[in-house]
N, C-alpha and C. Protein backbone atom coordinates (compact mmCIF):
# COMPACT_ATOMS: atom_id res chain seq x y z
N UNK A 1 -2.22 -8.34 -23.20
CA UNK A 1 -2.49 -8.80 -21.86
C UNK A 1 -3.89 -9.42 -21.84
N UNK A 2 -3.88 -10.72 -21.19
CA UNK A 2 -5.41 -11.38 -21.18
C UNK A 2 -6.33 -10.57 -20.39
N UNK A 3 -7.22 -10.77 -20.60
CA UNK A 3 -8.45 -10.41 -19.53
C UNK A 3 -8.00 -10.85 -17.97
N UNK A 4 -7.74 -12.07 -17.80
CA UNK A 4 -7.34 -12.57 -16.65
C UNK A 4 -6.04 -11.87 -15.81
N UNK A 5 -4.93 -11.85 -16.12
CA UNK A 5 -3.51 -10.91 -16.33
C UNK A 5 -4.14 -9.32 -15.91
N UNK A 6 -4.85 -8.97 -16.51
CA UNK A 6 -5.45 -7.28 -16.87
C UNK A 6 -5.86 -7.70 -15.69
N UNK A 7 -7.10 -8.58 -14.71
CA UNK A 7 -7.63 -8.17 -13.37
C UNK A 7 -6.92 -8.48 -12.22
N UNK A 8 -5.81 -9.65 -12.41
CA UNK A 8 -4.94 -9.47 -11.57
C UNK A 8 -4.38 -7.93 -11.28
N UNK A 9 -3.53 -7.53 -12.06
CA UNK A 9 -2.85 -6.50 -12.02
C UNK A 9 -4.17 -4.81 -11.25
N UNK A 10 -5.00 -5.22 -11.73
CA UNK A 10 -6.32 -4.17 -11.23
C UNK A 10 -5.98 -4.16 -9.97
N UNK A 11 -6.47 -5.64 -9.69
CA UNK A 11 -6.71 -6.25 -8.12
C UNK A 11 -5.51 -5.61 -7.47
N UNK A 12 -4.09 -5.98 -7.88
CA UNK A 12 -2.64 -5.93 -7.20
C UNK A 12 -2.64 -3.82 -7.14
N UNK A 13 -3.20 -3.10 -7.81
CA UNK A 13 -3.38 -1.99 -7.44
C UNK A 13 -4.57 -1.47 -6.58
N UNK A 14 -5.51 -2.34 -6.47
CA UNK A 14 -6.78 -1.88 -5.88
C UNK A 14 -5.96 -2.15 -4.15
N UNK A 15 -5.33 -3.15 -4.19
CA UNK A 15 -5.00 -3.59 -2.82
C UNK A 15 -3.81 -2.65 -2.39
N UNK A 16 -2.86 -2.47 -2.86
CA UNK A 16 -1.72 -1.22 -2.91
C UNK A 16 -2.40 0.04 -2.20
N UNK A 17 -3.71 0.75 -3.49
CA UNK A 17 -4.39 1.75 -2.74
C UNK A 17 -5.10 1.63 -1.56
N UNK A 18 -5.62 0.75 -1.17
CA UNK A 18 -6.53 0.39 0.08
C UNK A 18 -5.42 0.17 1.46
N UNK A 19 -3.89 -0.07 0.95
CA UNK A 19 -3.64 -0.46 1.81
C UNK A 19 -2.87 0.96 2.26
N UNK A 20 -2.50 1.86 1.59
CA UNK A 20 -2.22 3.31 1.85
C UNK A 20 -2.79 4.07 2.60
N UNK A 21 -4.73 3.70 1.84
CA UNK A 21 -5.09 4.80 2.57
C UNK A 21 -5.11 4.13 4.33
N UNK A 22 -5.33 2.82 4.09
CA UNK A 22 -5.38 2.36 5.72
C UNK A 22 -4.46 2.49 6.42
N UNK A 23 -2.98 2.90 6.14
CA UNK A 23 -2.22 3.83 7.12
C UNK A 23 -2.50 4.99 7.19
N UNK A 24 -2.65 5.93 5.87
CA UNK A 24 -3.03 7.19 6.53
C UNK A 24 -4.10 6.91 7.42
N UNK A 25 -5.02 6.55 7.27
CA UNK A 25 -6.16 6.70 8.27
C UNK A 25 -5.64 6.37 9.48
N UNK A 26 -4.60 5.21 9.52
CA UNK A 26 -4.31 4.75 11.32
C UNK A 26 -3.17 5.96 11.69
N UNK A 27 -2.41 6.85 10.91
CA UNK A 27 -1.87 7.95 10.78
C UNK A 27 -2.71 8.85 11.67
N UNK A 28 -3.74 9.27 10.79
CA UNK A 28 -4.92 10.48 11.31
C UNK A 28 -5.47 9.99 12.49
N UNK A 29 -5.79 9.12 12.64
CA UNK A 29 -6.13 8.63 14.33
C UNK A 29 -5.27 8.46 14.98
N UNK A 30 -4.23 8.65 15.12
CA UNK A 30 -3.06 8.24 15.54
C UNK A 30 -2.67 10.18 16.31
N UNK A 31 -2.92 10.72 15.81
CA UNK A 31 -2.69 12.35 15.50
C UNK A 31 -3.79 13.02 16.40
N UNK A 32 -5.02 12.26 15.97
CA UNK A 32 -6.50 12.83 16.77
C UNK A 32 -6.02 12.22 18.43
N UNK A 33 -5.79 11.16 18.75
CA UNK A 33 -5.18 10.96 19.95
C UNK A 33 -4.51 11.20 20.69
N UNK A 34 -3.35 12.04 20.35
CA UNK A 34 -2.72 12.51 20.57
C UNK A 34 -3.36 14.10 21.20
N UNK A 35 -4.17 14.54 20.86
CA UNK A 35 -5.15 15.78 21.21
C UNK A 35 -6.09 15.18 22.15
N UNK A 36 -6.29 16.15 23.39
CA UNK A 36 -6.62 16.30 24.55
C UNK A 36 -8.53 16.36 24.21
N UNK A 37 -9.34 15.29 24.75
CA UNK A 37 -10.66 14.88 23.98
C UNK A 37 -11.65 16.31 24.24
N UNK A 38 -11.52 16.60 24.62
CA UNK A 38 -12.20 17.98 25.25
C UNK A 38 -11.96 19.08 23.87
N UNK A 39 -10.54 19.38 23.32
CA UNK A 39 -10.36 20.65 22.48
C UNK A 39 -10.99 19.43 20.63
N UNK A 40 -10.85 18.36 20.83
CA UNK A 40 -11.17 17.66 19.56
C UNK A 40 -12.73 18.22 18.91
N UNK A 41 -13.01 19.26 19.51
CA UNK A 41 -14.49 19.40 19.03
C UNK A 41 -14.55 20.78 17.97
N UNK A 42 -13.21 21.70 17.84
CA UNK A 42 -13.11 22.40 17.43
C UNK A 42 -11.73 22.59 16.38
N UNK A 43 -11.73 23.16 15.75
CA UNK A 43 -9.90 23.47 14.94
C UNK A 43 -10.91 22.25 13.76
N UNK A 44 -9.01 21.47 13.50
CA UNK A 44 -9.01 20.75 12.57
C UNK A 44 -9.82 19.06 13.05
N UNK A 45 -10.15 19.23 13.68
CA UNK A 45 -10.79 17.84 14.04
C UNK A 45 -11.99 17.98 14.67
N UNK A 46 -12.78 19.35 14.55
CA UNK A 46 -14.37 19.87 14.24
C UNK A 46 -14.95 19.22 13.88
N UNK A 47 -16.60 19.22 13.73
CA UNK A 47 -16.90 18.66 12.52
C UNK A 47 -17.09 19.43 11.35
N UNK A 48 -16.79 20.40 10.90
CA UNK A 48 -16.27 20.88 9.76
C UNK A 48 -14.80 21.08 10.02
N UNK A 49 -13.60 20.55 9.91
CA UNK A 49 -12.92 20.99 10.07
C UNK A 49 -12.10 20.00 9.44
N UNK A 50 -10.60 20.79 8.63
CA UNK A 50 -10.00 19.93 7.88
C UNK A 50 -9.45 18.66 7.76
N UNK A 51 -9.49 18.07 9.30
CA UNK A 51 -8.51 17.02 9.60
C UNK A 51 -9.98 15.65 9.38
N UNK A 52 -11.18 16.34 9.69
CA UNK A 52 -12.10 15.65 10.12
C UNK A 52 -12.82 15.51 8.26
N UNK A 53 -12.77 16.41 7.93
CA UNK A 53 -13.19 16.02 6.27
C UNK A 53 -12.29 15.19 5.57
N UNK A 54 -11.26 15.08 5.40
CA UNK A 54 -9.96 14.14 5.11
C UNK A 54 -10.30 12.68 5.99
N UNK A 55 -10.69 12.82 7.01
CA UNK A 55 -10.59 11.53 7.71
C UNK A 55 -12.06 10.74 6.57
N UNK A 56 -12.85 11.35 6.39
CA UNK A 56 -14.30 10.87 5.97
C UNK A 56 -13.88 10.29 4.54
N UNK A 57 -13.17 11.30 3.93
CA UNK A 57 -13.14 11.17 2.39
C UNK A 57 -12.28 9.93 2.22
N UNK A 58 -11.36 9.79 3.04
CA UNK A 58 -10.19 8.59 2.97
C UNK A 58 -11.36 7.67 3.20
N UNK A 59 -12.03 7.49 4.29
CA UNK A 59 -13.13 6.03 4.87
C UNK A 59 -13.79 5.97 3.20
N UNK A 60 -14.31 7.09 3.32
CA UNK A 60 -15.06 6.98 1.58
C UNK A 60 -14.39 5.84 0.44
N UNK A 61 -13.39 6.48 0.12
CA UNK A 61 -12.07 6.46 -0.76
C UNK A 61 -11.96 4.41 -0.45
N UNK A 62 -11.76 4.14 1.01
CA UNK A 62 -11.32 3.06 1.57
C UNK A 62 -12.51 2.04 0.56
N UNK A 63 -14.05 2.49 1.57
CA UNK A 63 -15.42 1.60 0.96
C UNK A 63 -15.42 1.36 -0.48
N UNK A 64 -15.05 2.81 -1.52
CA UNK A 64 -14.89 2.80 -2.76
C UNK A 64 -14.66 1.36 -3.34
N UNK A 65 -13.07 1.42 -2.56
CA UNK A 65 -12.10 0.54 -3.39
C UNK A 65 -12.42 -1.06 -3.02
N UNK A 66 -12.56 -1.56 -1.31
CA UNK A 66 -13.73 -2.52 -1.03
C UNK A 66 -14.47 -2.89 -2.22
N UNK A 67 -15.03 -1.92 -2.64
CA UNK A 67 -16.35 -2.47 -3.13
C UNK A 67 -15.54 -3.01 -4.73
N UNK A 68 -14.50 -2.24 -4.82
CA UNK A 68 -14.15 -2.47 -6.54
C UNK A 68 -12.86 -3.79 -6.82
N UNK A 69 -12.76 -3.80 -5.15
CA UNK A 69 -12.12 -5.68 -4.87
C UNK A 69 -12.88 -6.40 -5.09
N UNK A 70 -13.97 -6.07 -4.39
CA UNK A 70 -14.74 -6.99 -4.13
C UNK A 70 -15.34 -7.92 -6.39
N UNK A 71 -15.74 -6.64 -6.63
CA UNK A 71 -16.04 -7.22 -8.25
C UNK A 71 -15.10 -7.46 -8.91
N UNK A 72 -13.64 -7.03 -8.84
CA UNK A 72 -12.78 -7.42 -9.65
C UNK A 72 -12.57 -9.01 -8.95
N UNK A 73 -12.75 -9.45 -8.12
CA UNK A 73 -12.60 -10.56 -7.65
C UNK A 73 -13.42 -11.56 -8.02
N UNK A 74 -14.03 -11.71 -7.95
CA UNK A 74 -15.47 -12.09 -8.78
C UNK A 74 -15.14 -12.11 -10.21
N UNK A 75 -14.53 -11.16 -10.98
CA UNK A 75 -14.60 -11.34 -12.16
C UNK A 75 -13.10 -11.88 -12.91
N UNK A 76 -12.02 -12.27 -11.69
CA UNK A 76 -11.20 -13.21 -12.01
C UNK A 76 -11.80 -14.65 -11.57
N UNK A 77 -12.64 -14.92 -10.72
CA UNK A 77 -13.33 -15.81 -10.59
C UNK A 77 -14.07 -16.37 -11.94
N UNK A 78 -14.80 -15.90 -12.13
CA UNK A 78 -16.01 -16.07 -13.39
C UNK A 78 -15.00 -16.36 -14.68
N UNK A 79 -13.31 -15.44 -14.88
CA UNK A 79 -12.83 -15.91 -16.19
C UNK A 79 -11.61 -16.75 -15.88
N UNK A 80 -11.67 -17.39 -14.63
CA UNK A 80 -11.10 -19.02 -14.65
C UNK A 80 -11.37 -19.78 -15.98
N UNK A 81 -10.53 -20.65 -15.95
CA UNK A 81 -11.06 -21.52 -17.22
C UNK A 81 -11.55 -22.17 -16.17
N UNK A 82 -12.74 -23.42 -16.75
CA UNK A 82 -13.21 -24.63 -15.98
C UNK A 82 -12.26 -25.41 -15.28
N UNK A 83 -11.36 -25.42 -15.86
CA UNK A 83 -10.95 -26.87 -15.40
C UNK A 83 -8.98 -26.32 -14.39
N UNK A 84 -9.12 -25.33 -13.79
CA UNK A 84 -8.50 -24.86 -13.26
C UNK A 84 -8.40 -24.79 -11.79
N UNK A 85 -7.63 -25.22 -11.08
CA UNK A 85 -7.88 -25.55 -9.64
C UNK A 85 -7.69 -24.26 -8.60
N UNK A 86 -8.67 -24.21 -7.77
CA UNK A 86 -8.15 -22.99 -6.81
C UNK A 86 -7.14 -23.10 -6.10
């Protein structure tokens, strides 16, 4: 597999995962809304609380992968041949 081939295929999974976690996340907000804004300060949507650490780690997880589009993109860019049209 070329170099080029190899970051496609990166890319085509980096976007797969990003696009997962961005339903769960519209999932988990979806769930937090559903709860009455007043009790959201305690249980699982605390701020220690399980629903609310999961929500962070996914945003985390989300920026991660952002950021690892962002260079794999760039670096199908850079191993274009020259004379290859966008």
């Amino acid at each position: 597999m070329t170099s080029l081939t190899a970051h496609f295929a990166l890319l085509k999974e980096l976007e797969q995962e990003y696009q997962q976690i961005e339903t769960a996340i519209a999932d988990l907000m979806d769930e937090m809304e559903r709860i009455p804004p007043e009790q959201r300060a305690a249980g699982e949507w605390g701020p220690s609380g399980t629903r609310t650490k999961r929500f962070i780690e996914m945003s985390e997880r989300q920026n991660e992968i952002a950021a690892e589009i962002k260079l794999v993109s760039a670096a199908i860019e850079s191993a274009k041949p020259a004379n290859s049209v966008n």
